[in-house]
N, C-alpha and C. Protein backbone atom coordinates (compact mmCIF):
# COMPACT_ATOMS: atom_id res chain seq x y z
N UNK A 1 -45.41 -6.95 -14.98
CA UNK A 1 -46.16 -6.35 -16.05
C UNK A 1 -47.29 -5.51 -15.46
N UNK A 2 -47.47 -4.59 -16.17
CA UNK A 2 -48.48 -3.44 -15.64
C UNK A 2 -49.75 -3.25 -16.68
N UNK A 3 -51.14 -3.36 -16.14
CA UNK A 3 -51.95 -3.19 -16.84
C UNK A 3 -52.61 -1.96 -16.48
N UNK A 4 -53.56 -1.12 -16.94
CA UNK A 4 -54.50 -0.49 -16.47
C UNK A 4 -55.93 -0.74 -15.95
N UNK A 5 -56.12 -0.44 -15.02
CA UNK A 5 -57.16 -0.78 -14.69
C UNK A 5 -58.38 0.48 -14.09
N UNK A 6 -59.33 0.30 -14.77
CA UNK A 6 -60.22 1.40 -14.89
C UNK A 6 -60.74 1.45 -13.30
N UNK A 7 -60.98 0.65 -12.55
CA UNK A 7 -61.08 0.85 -11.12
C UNK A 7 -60.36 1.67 -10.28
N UNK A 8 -58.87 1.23 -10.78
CA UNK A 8 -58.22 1.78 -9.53
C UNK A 8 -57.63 2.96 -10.55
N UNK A 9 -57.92 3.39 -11.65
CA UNK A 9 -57.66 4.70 -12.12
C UNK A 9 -55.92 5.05 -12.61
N UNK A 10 -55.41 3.78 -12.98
CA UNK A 10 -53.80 3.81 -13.31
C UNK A 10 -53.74 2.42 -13.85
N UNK A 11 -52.34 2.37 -14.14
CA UNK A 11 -52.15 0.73 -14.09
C UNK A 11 -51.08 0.24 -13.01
N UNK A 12 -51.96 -0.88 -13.03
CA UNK A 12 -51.54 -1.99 -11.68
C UNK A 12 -50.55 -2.96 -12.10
N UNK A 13 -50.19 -3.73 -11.17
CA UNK A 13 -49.42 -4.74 -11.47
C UNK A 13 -50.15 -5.77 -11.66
N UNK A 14 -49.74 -6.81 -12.81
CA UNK A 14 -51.13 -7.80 -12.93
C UNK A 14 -50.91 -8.82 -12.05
N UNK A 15 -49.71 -8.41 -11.03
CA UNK A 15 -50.00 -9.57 -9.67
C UNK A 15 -50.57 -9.07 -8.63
N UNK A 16 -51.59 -7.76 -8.73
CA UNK A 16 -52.04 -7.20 -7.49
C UNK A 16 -53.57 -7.48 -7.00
N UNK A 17 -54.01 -7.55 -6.07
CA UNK A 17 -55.37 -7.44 -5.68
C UNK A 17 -55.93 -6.62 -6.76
N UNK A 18 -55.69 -5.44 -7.08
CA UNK A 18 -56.43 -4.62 -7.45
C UNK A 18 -57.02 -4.91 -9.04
N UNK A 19 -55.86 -5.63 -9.93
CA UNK A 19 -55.90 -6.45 -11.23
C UNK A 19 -57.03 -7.33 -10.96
N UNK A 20 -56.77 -8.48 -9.98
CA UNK A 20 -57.70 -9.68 -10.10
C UNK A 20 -59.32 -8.92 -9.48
N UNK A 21 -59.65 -7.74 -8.86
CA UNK A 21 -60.54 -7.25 -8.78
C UNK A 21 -61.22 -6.94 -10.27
N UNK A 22 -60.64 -6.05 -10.75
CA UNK A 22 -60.26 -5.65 -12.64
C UNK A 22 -60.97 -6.70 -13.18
N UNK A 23 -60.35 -7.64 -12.88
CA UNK A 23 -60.42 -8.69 -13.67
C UNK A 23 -61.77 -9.46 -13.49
N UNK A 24 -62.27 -9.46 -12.23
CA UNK A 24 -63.50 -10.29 -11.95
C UNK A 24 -64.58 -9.74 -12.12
N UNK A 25 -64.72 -7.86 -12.00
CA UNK A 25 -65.49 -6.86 -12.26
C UNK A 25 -65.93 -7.31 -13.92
N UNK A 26 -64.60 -7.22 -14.62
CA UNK A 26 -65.08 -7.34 -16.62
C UNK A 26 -65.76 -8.77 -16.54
N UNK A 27 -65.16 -9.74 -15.96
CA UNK A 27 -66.34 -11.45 -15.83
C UNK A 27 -67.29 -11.10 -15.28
N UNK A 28 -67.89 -10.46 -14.39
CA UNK A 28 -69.12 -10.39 -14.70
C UNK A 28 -69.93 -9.42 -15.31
N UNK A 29 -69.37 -8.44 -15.71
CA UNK A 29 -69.83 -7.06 -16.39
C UNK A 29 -70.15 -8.12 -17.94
N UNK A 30 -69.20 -9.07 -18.09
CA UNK A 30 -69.31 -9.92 -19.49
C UNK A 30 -70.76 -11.19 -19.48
N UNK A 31 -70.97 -11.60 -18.24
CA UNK A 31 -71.94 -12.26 -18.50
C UNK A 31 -73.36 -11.19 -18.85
N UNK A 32 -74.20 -12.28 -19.51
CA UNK A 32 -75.93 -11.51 -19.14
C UNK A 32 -76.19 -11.41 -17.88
N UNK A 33 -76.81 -10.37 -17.76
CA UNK A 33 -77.84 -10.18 -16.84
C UNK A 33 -78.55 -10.96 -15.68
N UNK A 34 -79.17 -11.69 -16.04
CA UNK A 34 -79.75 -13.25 -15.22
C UNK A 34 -78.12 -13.83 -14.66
N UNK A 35 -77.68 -13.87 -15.82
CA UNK A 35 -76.88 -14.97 -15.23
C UNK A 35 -75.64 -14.20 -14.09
N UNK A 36 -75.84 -13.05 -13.97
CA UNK A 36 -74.84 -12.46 -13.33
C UNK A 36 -75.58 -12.29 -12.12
N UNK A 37 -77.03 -11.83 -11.76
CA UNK A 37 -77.68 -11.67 -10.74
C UNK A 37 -77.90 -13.40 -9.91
N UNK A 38 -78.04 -14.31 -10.99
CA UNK A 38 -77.81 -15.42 -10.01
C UNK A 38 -76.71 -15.69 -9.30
N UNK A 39 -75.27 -15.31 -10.04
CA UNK A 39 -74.06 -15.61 -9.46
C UNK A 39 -74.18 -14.56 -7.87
N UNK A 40 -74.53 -13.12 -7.95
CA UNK A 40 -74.44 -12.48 -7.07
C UNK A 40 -75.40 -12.73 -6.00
N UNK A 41 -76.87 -13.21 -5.83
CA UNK A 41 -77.75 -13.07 -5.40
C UNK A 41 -78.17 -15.11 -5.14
N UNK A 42 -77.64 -15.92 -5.86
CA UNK A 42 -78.05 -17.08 -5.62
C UNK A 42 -79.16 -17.74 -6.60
N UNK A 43 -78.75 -18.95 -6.87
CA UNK A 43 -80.31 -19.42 -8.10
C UNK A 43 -80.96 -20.22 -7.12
N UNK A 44 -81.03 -20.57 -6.23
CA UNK A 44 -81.09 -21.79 -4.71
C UNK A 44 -81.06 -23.25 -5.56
N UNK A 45 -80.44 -23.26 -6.79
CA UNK A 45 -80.05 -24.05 -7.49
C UNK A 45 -78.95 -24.94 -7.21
N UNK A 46 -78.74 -26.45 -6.19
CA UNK A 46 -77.29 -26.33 -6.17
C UNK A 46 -76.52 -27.00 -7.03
N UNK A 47 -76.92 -26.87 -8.40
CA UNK A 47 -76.00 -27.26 -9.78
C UNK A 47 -76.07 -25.73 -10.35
N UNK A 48 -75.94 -24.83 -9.89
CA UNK A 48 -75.78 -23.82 -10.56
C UNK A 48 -74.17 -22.98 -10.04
N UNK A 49 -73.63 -23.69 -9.46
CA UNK A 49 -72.39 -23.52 -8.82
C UNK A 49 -72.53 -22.55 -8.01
N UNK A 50 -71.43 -22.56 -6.79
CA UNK A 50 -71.33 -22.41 -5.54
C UNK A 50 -72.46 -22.95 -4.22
N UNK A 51 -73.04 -24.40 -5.33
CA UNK A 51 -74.27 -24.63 -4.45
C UNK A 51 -75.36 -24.08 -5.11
N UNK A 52 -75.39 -23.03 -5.75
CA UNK A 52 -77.06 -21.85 -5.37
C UNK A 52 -76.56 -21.13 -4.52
N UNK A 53 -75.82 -20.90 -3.74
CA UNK A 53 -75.92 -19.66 -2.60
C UNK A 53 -75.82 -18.77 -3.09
N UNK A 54 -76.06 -17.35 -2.61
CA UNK A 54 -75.92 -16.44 -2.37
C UNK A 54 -74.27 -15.65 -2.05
N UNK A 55 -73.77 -14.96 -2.44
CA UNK A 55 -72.09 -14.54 -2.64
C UNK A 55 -72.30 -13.85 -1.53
N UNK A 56 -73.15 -12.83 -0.70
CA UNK A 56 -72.66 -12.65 0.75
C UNK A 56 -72.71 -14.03 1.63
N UNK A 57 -73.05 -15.36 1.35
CA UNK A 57 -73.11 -16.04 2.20
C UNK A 57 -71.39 -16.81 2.34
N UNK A 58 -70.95 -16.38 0.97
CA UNK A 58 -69.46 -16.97 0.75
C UNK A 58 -68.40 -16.36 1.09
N UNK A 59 -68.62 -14.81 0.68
CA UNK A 59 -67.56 -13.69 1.11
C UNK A 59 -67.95 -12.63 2.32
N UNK A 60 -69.51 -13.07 2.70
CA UNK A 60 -69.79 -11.85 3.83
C UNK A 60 -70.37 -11.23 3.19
N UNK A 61 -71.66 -10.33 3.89
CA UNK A 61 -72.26 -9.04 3.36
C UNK A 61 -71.10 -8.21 3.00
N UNK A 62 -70.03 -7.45 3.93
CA UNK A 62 -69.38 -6.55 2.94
C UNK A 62 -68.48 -7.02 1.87
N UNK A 63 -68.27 -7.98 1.66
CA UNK A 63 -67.90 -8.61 0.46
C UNK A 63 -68.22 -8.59 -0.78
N UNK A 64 -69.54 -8.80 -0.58
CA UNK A 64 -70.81 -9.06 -1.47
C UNK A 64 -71.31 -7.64 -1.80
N UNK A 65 -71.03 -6.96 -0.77
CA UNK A 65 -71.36 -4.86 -1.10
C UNK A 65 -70.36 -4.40 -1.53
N UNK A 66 -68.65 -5.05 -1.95
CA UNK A 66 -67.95 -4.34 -1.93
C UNK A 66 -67.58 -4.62 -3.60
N UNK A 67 -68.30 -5.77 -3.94
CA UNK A 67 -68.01 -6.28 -5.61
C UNK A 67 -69.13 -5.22 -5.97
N UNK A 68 -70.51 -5.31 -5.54
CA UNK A 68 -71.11 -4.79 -6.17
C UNK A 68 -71.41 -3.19 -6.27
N UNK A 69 -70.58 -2.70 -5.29
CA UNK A 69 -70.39 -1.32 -6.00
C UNK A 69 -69.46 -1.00 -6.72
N UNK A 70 -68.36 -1.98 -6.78
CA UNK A 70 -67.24 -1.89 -7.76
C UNK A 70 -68.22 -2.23 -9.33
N UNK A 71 -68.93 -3.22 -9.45
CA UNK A 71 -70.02 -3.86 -10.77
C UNK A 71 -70.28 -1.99 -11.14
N UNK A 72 -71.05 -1.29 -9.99
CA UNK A 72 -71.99 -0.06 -10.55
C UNK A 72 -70.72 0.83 -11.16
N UNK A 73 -70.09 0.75 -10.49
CA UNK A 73 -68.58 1.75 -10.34
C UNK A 73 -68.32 1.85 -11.87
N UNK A 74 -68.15 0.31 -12.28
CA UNK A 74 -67.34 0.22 -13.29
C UNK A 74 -68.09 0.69 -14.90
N UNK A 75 -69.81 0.16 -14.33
CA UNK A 75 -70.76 0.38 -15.37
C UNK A 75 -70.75 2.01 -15.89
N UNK A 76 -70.86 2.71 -14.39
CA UNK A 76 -70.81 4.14 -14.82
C UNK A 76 -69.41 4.54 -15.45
N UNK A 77 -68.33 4.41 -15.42
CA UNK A 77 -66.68 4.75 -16.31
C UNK A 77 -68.04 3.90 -17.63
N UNK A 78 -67.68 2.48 -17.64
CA UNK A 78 -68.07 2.03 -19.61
C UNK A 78 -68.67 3.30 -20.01
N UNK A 79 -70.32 3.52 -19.65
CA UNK A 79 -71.23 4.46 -20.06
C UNK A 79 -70.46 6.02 -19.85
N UNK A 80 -69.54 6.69 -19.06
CA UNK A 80 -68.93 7.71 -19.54
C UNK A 80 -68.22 7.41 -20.14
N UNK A 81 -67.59 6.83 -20.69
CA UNK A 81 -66.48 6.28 -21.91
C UNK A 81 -67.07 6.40 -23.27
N UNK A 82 -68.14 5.75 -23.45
CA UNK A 82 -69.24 5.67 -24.14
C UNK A 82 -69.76 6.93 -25.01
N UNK A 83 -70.31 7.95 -24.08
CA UNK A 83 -70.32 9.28 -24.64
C UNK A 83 -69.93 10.07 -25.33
């Protein structure tokens, strides 16, 4: 099955990397604010899941740079969509 996905600019297969990227981009584009900067950045909370850490400490700095320019990526398509 093939979805579209506004990232990769077509539609994907919904068994591809590029889907479950899709897919994790809209979960957090869907949370608030706070609660999305803690997931990315860490609450040093460790009942706030993953511990409290910090998501480059889980996936690596470019890991952690590579969601979050996909996050800006995706914000700017909503807001030209939007228009």
């Amino acid at each position: 099955m093939a979805c579209l996905s506004h990232l990769a600019g077509r539609e994907v297969s919904t068994w591809s990397n590029e889907w479950a990227r899709q897919c994790e981009v809209d979960t957090l584009l869907a949370m608030t604010l706070p609660r999305r900067l803690r997931f990315l950045n860490g609450s040093g909370n460790p009942e706030d899941g993953r511990d409290g850490r910090p998501l480059a400490t889980i996936r690596g700095q470019a890991g952690a740079n590579s969601l979050k320019a996909d996050l800006e990526r995706m914000e700017q398509i909503l807001r030209q969509r939007a228009n």
